[in-house]
PDB file of N, CA and C in Angstrom:
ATOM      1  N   UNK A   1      44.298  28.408 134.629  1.00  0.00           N
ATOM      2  CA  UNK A   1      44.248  28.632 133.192  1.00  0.00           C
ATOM      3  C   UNK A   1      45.688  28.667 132.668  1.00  0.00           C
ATOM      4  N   UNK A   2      46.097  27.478 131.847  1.00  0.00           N
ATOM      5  CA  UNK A   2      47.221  27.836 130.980  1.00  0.00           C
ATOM      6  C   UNK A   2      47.330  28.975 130.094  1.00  0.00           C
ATOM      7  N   UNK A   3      48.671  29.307 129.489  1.00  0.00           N
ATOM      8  CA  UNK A   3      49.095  30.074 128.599  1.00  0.00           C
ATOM      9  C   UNK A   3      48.404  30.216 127.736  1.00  0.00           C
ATOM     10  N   UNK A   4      48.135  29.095 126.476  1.00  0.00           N
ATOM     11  CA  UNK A   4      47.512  29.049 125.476  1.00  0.00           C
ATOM     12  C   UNK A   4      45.893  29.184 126.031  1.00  0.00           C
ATOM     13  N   UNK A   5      45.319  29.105 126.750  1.00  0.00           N
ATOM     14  CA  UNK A   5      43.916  29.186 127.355  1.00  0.00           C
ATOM     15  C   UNK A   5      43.507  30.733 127.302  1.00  0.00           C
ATOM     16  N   UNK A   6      44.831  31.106 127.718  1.00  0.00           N
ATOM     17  CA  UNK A   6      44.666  32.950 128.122  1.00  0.00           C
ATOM     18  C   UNK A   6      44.986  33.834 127.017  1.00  0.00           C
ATOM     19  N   UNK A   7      45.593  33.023 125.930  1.00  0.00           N
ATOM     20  CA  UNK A   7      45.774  33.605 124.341  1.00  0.00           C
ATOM     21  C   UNK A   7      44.583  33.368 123.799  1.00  0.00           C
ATOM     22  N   UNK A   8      43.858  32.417 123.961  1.00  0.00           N
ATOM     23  CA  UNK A   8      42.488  31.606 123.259  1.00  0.00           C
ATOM     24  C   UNK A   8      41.448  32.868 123.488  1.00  0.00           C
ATOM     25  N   UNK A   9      41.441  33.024 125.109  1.00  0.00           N
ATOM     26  CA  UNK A   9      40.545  33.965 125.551  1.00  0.00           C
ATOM     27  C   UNK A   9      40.777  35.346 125.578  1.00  0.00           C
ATOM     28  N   UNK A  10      42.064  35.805 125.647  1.00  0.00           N
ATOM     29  CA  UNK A  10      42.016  37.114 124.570  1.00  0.00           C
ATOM     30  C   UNK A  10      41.676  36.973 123.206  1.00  0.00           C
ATOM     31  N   UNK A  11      41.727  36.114 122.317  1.00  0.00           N
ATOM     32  CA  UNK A  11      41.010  36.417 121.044  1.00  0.00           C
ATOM     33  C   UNK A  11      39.648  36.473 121.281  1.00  0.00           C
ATOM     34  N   UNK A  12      39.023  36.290 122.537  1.00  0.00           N
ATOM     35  CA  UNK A  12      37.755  35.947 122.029  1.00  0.00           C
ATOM     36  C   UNK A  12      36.824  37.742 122.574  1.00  0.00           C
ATOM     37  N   UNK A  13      38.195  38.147 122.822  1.00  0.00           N
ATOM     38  CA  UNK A  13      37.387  39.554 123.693  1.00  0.00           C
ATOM     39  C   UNK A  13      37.677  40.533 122.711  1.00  0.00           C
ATOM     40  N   UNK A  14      37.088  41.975 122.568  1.00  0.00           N
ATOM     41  CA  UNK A  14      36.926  43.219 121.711  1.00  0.00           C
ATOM     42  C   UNK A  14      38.314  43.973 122.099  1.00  0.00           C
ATOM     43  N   UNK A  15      39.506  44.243 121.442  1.00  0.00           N
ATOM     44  CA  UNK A  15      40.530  44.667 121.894  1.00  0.00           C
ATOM     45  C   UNK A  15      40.268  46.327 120.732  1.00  0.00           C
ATOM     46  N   UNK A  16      39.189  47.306 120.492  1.00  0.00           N
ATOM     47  CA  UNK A  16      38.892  47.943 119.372  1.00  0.00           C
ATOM     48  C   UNK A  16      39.963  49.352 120.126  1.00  0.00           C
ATOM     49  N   UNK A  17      40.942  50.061 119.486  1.00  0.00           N
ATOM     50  CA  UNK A  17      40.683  51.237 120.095  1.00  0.00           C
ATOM     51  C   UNK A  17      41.635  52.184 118.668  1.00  0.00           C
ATOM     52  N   UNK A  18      41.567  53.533 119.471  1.00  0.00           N
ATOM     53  CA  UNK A  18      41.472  54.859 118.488  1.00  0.00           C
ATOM     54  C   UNK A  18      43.237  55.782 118.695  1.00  0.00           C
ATOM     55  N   UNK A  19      42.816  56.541 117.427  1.00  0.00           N
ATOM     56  CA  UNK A  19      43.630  57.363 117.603  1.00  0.00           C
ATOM     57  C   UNK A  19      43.164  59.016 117.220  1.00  0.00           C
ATOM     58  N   UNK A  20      43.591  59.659 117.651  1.00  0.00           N
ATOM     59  CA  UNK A  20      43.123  61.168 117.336  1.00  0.00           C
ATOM     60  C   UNK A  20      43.852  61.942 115.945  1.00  0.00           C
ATOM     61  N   UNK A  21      43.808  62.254 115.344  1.00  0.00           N
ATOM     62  CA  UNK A  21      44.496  63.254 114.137  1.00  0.00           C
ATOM     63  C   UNK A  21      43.855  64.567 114.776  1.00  0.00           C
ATOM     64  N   UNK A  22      45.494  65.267 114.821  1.00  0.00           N
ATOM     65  CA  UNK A  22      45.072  66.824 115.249  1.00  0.00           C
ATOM     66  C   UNK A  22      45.175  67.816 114.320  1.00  0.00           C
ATOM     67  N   UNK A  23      45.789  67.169 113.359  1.00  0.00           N
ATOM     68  CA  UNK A  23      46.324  68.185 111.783  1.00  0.00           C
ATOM     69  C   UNK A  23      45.308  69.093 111.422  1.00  0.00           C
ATOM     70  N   UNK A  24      45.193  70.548 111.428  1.00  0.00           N
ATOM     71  CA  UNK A  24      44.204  71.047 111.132  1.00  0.00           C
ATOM     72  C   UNK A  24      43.630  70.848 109.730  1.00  0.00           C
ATOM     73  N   UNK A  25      42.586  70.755 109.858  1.00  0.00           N
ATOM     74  CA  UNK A  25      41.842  70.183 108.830  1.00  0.00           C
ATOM     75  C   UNK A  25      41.526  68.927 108.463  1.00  0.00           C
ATOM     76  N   UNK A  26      42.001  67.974 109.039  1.00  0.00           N
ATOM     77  CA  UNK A  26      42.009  66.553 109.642  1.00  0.00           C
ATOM     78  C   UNK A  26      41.345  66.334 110.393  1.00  0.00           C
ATOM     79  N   UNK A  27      40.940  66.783 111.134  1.00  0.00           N
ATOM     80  CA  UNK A  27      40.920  66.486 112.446  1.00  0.00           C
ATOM     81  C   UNK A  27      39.626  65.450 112.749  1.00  0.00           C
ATOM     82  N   UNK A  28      39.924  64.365 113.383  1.00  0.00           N
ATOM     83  CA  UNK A  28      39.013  63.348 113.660  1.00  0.00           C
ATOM     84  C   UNK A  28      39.544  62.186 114.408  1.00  0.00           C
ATOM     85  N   UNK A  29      39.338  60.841 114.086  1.00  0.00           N
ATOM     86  CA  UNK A  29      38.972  59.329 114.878  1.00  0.00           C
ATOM     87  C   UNK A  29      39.220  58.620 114.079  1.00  0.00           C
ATOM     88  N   UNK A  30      40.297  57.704 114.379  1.00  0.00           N
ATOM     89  CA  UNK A  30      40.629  56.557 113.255  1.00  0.00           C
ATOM     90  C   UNK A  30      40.634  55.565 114.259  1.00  0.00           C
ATOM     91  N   UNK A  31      39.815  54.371 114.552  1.00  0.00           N
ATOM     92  CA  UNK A  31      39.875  53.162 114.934  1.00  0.00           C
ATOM     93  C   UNK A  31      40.133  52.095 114.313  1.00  0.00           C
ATOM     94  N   UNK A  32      40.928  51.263 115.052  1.00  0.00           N
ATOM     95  CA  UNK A  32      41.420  50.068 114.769  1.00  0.00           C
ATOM     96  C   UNK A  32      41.864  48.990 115.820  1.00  0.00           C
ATOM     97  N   UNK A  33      41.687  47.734 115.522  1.00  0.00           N
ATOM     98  CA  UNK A  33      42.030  46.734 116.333  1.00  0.00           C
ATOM     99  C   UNK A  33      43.066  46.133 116.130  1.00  0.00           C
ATOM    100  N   UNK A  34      44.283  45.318 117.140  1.00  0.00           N
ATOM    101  CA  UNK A  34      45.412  45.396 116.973  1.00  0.00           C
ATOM    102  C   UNK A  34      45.813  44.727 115.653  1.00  0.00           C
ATOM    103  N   UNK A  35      46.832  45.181 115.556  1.00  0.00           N
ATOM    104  CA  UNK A  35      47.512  43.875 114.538  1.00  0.00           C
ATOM    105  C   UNK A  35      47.791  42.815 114.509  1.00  0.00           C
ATOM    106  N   UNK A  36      47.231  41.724 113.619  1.00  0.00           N
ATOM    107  CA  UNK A  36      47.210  40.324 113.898  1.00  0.00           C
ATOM    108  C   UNK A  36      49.026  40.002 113.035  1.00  0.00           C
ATOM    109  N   UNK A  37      49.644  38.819 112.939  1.00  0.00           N
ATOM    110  CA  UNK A  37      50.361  38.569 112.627  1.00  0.00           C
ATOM    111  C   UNK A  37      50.184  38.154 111.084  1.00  0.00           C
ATOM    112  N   UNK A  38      49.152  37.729 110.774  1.00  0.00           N
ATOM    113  CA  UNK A  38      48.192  37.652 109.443  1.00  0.00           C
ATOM    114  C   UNK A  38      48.397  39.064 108.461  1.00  0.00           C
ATOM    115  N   UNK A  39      48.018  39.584 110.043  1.00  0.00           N
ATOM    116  CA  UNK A  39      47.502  41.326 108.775  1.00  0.00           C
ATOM    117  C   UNK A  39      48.925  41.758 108.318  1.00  0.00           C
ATOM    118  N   UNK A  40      49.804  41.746 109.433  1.00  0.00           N
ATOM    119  CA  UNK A  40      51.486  42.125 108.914  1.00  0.00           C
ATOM    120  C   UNK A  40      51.719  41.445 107.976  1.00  0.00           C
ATOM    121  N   UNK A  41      51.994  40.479 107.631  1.00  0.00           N
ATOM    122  CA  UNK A  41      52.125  39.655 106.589  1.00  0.00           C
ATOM    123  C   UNK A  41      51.672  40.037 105.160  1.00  0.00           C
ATOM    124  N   UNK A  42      50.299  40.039 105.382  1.00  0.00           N
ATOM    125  CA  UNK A  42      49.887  40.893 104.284  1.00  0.00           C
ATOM    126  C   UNK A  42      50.296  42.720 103.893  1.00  0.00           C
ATOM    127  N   UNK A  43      50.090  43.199 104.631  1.00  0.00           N
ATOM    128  CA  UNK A  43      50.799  44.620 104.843  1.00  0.00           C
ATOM    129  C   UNK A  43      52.076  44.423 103.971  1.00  0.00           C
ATOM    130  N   UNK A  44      53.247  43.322 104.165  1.00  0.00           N
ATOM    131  CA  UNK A  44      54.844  43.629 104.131  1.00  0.00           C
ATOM    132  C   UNK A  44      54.455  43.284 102.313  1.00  0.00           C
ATOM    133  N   UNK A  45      53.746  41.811 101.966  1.00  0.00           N
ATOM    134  CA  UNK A  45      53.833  41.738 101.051  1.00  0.00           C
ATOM    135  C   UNK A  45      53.149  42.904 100.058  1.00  0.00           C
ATOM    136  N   UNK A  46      52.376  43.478 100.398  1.00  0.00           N
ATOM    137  CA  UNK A  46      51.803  44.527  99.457  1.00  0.00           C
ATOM    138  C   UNK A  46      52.381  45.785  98.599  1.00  0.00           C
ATOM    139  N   UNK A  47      53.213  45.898 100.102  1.00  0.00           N
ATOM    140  CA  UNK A  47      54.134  47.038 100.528  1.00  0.00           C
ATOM    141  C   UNK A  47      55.861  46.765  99.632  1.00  0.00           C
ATOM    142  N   UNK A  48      55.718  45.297  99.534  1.00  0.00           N
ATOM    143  CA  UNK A  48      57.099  45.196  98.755  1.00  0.00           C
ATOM    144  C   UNK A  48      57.832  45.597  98.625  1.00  0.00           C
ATOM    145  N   UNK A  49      58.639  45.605 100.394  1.00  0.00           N
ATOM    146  CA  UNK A  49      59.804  46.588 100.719  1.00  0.00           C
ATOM    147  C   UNK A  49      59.965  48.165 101.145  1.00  0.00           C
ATOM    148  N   UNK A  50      58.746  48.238 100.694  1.00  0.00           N
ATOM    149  CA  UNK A  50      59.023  50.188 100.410  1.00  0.00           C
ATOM    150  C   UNK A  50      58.305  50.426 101.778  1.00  0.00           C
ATOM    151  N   UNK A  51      59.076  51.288 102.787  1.00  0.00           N
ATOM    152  CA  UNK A  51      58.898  51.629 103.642  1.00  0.00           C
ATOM    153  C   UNK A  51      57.856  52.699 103.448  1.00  0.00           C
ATOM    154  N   UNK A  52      57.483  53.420 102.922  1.00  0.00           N
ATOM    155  CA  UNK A  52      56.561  54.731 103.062  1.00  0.00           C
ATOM    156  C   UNK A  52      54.962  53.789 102.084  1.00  0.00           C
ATOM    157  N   UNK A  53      55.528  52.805 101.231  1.00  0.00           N
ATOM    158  CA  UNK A  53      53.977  51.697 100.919  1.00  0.00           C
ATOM    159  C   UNK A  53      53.470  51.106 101.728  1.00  0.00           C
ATOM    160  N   UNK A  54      54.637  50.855 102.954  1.00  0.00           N
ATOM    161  CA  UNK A  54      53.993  50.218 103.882  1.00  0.00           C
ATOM    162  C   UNK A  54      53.063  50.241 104.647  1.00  0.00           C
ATOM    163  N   UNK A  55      53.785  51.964 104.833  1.00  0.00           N
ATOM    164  CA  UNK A  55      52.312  52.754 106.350  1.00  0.00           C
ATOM    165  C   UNK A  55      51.088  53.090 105.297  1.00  0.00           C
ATOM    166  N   UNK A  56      51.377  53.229 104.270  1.00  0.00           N
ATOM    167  CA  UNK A  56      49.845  53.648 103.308  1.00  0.00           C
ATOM    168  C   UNK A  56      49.288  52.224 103.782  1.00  0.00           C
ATOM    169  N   UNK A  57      49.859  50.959 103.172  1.00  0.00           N
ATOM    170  CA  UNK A  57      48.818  49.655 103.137  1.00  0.00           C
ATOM    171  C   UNK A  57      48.731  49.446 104.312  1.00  0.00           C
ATOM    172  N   UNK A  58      49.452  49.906 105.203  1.00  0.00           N
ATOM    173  CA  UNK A  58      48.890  49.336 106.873  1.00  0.00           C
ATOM    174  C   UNK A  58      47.659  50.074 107.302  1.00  0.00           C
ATOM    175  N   UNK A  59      47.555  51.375 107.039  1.00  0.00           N
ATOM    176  CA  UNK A  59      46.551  52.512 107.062  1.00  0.00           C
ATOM    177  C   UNK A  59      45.039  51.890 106.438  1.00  0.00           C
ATOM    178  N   UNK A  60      45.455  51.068 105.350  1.00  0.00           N
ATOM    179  CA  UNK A  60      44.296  50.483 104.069  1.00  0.00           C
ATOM    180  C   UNK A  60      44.024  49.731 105.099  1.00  0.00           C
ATOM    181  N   UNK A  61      44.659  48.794 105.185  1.00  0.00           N
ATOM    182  CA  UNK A  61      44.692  48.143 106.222  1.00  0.00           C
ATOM    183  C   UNK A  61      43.392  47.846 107.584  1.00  0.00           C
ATOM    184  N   UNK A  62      44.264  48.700 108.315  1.00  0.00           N
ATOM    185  CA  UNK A  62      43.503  48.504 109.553  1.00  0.00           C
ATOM    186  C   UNK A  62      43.017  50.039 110.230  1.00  0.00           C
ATOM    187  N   UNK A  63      42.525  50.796 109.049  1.00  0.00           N
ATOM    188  CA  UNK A  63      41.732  52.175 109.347  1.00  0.00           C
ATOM    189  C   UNK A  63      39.921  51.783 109.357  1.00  0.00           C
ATOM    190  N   UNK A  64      39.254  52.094 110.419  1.00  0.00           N
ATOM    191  CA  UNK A  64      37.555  51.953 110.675  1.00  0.00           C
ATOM    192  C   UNK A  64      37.355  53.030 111.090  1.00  0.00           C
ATOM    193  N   UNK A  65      35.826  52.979 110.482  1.00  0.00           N
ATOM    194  CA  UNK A  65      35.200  53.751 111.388  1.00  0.00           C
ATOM    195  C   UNK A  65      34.884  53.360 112.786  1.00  0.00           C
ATOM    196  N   UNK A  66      33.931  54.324 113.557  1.00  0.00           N
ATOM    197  CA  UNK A  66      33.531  54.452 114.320  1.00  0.00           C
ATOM    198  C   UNK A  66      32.283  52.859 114.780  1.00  0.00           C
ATOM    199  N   UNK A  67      31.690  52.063 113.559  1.00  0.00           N
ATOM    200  CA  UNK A  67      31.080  51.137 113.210  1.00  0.00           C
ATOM    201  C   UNK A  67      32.093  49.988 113.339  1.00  0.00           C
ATOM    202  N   UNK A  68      33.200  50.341 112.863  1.00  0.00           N
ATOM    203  CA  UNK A  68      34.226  49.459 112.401  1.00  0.00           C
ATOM    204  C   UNK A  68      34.427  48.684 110.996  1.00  0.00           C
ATOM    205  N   UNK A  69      33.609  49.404 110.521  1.00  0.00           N
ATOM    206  CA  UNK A  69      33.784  49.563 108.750  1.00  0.00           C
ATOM    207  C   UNK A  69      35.469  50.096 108.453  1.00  0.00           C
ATOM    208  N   UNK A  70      35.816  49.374 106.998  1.00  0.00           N
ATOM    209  CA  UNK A  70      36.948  49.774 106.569  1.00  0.00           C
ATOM    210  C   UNK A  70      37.157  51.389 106.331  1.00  0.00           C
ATOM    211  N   UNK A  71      37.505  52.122 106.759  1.00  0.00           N
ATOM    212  CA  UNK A  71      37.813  53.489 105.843  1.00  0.00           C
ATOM    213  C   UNK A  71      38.150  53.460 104.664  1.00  0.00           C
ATOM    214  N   UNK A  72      39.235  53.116 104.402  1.00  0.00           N
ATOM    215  CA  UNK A  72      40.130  53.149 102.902  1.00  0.00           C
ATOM    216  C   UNK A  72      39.889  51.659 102.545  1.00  0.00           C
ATOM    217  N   UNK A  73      40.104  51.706 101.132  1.00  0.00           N
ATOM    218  CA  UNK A  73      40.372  50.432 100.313  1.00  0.00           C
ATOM    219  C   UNK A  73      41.737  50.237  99.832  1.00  0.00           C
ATOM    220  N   UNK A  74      42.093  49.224  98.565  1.00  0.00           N
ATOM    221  CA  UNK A  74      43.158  49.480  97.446  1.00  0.00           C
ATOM    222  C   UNK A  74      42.882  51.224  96.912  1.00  0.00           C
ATOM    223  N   UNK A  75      41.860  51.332  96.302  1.00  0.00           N
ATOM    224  CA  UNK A  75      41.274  52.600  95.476  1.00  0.00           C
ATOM    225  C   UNK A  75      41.654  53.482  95.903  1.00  0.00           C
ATOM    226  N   UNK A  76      41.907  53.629  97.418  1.00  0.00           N
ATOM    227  CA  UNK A  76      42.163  54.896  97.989  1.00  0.00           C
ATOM    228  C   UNK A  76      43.978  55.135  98.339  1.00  0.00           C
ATOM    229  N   UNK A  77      44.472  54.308  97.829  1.00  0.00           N
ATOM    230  CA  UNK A  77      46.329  54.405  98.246  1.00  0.00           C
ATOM    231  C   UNK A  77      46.495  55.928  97.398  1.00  0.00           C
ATOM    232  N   UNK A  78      46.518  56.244  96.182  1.00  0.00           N
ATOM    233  CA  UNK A  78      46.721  57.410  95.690  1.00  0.00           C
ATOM    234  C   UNK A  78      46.457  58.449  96.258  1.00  0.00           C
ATOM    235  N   UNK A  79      45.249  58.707  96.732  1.00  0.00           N
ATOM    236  CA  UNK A  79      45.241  59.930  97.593  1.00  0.00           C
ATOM    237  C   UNK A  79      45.863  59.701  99.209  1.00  0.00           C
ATOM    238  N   UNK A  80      46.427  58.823  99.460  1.00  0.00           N
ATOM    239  CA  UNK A  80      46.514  58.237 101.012  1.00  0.00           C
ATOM    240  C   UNK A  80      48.060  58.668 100.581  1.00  0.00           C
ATOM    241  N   UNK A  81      48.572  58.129  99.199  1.00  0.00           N
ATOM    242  CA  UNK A  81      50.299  58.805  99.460  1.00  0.00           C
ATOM    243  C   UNK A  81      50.556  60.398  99.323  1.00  0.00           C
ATOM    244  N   UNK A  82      49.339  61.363  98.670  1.00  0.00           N
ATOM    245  CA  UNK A  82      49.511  62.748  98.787  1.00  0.00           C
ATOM    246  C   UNK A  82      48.621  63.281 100.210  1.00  0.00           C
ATOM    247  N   UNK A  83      49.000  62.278 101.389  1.00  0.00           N
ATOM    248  CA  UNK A  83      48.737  62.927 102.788  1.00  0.00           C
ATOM    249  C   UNK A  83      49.877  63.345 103.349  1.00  0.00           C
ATOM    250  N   UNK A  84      49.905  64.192 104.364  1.00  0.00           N
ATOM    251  CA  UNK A  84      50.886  64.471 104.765  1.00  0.00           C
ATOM    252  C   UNK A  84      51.618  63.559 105.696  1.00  0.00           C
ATOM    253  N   UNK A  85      53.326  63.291 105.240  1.00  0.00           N
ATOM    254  CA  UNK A  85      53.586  62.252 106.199  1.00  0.00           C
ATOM    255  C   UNK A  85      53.782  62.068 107.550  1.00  0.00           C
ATOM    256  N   UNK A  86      53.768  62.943 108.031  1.00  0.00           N
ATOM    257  CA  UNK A  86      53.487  63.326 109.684  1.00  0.00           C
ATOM    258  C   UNK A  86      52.074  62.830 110.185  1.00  0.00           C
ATOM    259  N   UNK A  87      50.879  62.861 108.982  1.00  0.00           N
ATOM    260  CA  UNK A  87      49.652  62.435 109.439  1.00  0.00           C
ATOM    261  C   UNK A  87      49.750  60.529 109.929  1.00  0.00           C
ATOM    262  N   UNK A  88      50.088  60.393 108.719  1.00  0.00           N
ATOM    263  CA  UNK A  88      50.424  58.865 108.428  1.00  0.00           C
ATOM    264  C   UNK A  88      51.325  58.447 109.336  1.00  0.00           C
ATOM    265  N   UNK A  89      52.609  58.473 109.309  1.00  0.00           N
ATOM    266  CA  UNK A  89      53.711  58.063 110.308  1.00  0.00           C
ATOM    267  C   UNK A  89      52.880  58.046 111.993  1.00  0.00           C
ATOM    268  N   UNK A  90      52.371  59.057 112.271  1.00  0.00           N
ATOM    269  CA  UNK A  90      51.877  59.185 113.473  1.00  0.00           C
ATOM    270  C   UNK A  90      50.618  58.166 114.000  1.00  0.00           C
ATOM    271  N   UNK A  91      49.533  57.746 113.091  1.00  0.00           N
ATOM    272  CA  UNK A  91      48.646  56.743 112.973  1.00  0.00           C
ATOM    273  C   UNK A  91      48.871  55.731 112.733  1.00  0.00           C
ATOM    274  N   UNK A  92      50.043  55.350 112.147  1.00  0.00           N
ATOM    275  CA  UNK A  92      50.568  54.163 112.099  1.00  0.00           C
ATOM    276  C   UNK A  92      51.753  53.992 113.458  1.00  0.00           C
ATOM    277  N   UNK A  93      52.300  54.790 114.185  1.00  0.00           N
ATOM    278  CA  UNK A  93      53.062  54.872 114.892  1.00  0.00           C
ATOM    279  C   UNK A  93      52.387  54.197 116.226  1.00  0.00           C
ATOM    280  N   UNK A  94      50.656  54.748 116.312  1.00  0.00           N
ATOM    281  CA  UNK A  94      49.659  54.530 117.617  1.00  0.00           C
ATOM    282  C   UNK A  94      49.073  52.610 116.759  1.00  0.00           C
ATOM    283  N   UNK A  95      49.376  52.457 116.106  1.00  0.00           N
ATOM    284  CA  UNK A  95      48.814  51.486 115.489  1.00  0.00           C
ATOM    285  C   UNK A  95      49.741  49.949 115.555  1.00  0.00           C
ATOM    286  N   UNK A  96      50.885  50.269 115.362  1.00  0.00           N
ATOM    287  CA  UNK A  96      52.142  49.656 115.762  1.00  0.00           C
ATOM    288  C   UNK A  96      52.482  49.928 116.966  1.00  0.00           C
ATOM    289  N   UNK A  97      52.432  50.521 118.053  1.00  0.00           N
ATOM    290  CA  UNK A  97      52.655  50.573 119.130  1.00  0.00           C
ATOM    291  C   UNK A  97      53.943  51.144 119.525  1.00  0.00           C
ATOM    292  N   UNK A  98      54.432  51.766 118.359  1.00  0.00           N
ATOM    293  CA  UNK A  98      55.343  52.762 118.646  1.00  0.00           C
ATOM    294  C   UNK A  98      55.094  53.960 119.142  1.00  0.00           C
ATOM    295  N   UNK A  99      56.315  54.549 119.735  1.00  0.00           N
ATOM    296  CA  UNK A  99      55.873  55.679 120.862  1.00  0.00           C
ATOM    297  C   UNK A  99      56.510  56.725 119.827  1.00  0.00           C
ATOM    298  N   UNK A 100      55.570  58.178 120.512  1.00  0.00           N
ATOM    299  CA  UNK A 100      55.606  59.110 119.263  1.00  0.00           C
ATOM    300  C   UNK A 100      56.692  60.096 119.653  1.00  0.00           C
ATOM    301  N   UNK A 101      56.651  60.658 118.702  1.00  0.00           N
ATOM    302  CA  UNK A 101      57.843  62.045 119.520  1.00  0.00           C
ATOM    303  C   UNK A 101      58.192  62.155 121.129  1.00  0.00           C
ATOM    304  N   UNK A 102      56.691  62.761 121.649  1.00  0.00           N
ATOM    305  CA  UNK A 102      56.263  63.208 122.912  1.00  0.00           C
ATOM    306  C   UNK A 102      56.877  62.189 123.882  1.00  0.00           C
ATOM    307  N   UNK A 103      56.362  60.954 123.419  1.00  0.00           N
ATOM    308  CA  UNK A 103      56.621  60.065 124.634  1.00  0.00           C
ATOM    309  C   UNK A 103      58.389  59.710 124.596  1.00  0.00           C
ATOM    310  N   UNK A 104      59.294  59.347 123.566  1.00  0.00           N
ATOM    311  CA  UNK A 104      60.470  59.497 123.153  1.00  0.00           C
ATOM    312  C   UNK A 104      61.015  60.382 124.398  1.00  0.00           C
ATOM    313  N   UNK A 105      60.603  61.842 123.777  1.00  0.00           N
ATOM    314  CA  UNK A 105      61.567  62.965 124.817  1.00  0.00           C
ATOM    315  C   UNK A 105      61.365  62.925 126.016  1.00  0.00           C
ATOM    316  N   UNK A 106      59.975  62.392 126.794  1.00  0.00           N
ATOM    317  CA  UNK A 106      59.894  62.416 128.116  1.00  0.00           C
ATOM    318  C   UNK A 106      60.362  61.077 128.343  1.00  0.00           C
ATOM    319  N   UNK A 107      60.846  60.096 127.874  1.00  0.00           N
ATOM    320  CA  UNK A 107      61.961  59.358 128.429  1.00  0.00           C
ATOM    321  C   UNK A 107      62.956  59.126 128.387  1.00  0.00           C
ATOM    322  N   UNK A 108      63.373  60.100 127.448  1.00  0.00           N
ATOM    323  CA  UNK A 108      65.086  60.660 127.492  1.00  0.00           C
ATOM    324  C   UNK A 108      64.717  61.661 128.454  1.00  0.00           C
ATOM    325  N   UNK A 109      64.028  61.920 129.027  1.00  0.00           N
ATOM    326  CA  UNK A 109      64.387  63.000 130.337  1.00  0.00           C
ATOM    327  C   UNK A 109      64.328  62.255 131.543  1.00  0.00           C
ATOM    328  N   UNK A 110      63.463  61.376 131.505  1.00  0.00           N
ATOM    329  CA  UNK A 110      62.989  60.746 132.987  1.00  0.00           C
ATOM    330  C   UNK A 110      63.978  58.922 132.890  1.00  0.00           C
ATOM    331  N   UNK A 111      64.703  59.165 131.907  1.00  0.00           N
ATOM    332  CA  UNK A 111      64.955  57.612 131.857  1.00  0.00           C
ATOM    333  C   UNK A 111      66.388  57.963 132.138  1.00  0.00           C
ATOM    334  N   UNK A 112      67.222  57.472 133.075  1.00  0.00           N
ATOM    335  CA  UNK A 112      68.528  57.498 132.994  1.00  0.00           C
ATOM    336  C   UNK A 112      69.641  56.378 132.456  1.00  0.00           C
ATOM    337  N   UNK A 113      70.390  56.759 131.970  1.00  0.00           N
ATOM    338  CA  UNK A 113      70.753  55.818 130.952  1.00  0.00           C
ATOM    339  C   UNK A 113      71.991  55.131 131.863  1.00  0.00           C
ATOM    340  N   UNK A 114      71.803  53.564 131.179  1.00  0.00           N
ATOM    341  CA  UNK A 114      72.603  52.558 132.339  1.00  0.00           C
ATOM    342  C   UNK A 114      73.958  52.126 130.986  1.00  0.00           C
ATOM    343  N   UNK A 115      74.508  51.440 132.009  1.00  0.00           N
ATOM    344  CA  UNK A 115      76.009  51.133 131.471  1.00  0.00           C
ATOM    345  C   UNK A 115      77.393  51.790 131.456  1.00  0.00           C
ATOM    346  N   UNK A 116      76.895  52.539 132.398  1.00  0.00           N
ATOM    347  CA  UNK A 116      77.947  53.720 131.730  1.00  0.00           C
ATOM    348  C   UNK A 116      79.208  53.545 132.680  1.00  0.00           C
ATOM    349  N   UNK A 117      80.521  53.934 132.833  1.00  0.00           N
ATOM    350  CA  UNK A 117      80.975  53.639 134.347  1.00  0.00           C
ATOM    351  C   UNK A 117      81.655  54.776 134.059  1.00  0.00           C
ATOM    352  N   UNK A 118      82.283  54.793 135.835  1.00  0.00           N
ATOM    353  CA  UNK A 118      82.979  56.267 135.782  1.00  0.00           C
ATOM    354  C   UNK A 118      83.719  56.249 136.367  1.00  0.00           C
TER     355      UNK A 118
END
């Protein structure tokens, strides 16, 4: 199987997965499937620069339920920017595939840093 064969056939498989919100009073399941290069695209233009519009429309975005229904719409950005930004940053952080605090500090502990001479 070539390259492009094995890109073909990952699109054709269920890549669905979750993230947890622990914020009290939050607390639940936000699923989503990865980000296509499509959906970024749309995301940046919506977002028109503004870094904190961004994670709201990425959230609009690519937030499901449990069904895999949309959560949020357009309609819902107003109350999505009076969330707390720790909620947001963090769901978009598991969503983008950025690593969160936690994982950060345990590899500034376990990662030793190269280049250095002595």
């Amino acid at each position: 199987m070539n390259f492009k064969e094995k890109f073909q056939e990952y699109l054709q498989q269920p890549h669905r997965k979750s993230v947890e919100i622990k914020e009290p009073g939050l607390e639940g399941t936000i699923h989503f499937t990865p980000l296509t290069v499509l959906e970024m695209e749309k995301v940046r233009t919506a977002s028109q620069g503004n870094n904190a519009a961004f994670n709201v429309w990425l959230l609009i975005e690519k937030a499901e339920d449990e069904e895999g229904k949309k959560l949020f719409s357009a309609e819902d950005k107003p109350f999505l920017e009076k969330m707390p930004w720790s909620v947001i940053t963090d769901v978009v952080a598991v969503i983008m595939k950025i690593p969160g605090m936690e994982e950060l500090k345990k590899n500034l502990t376990t990662t030793p840093i190269s280049g250095t001479s002595t």
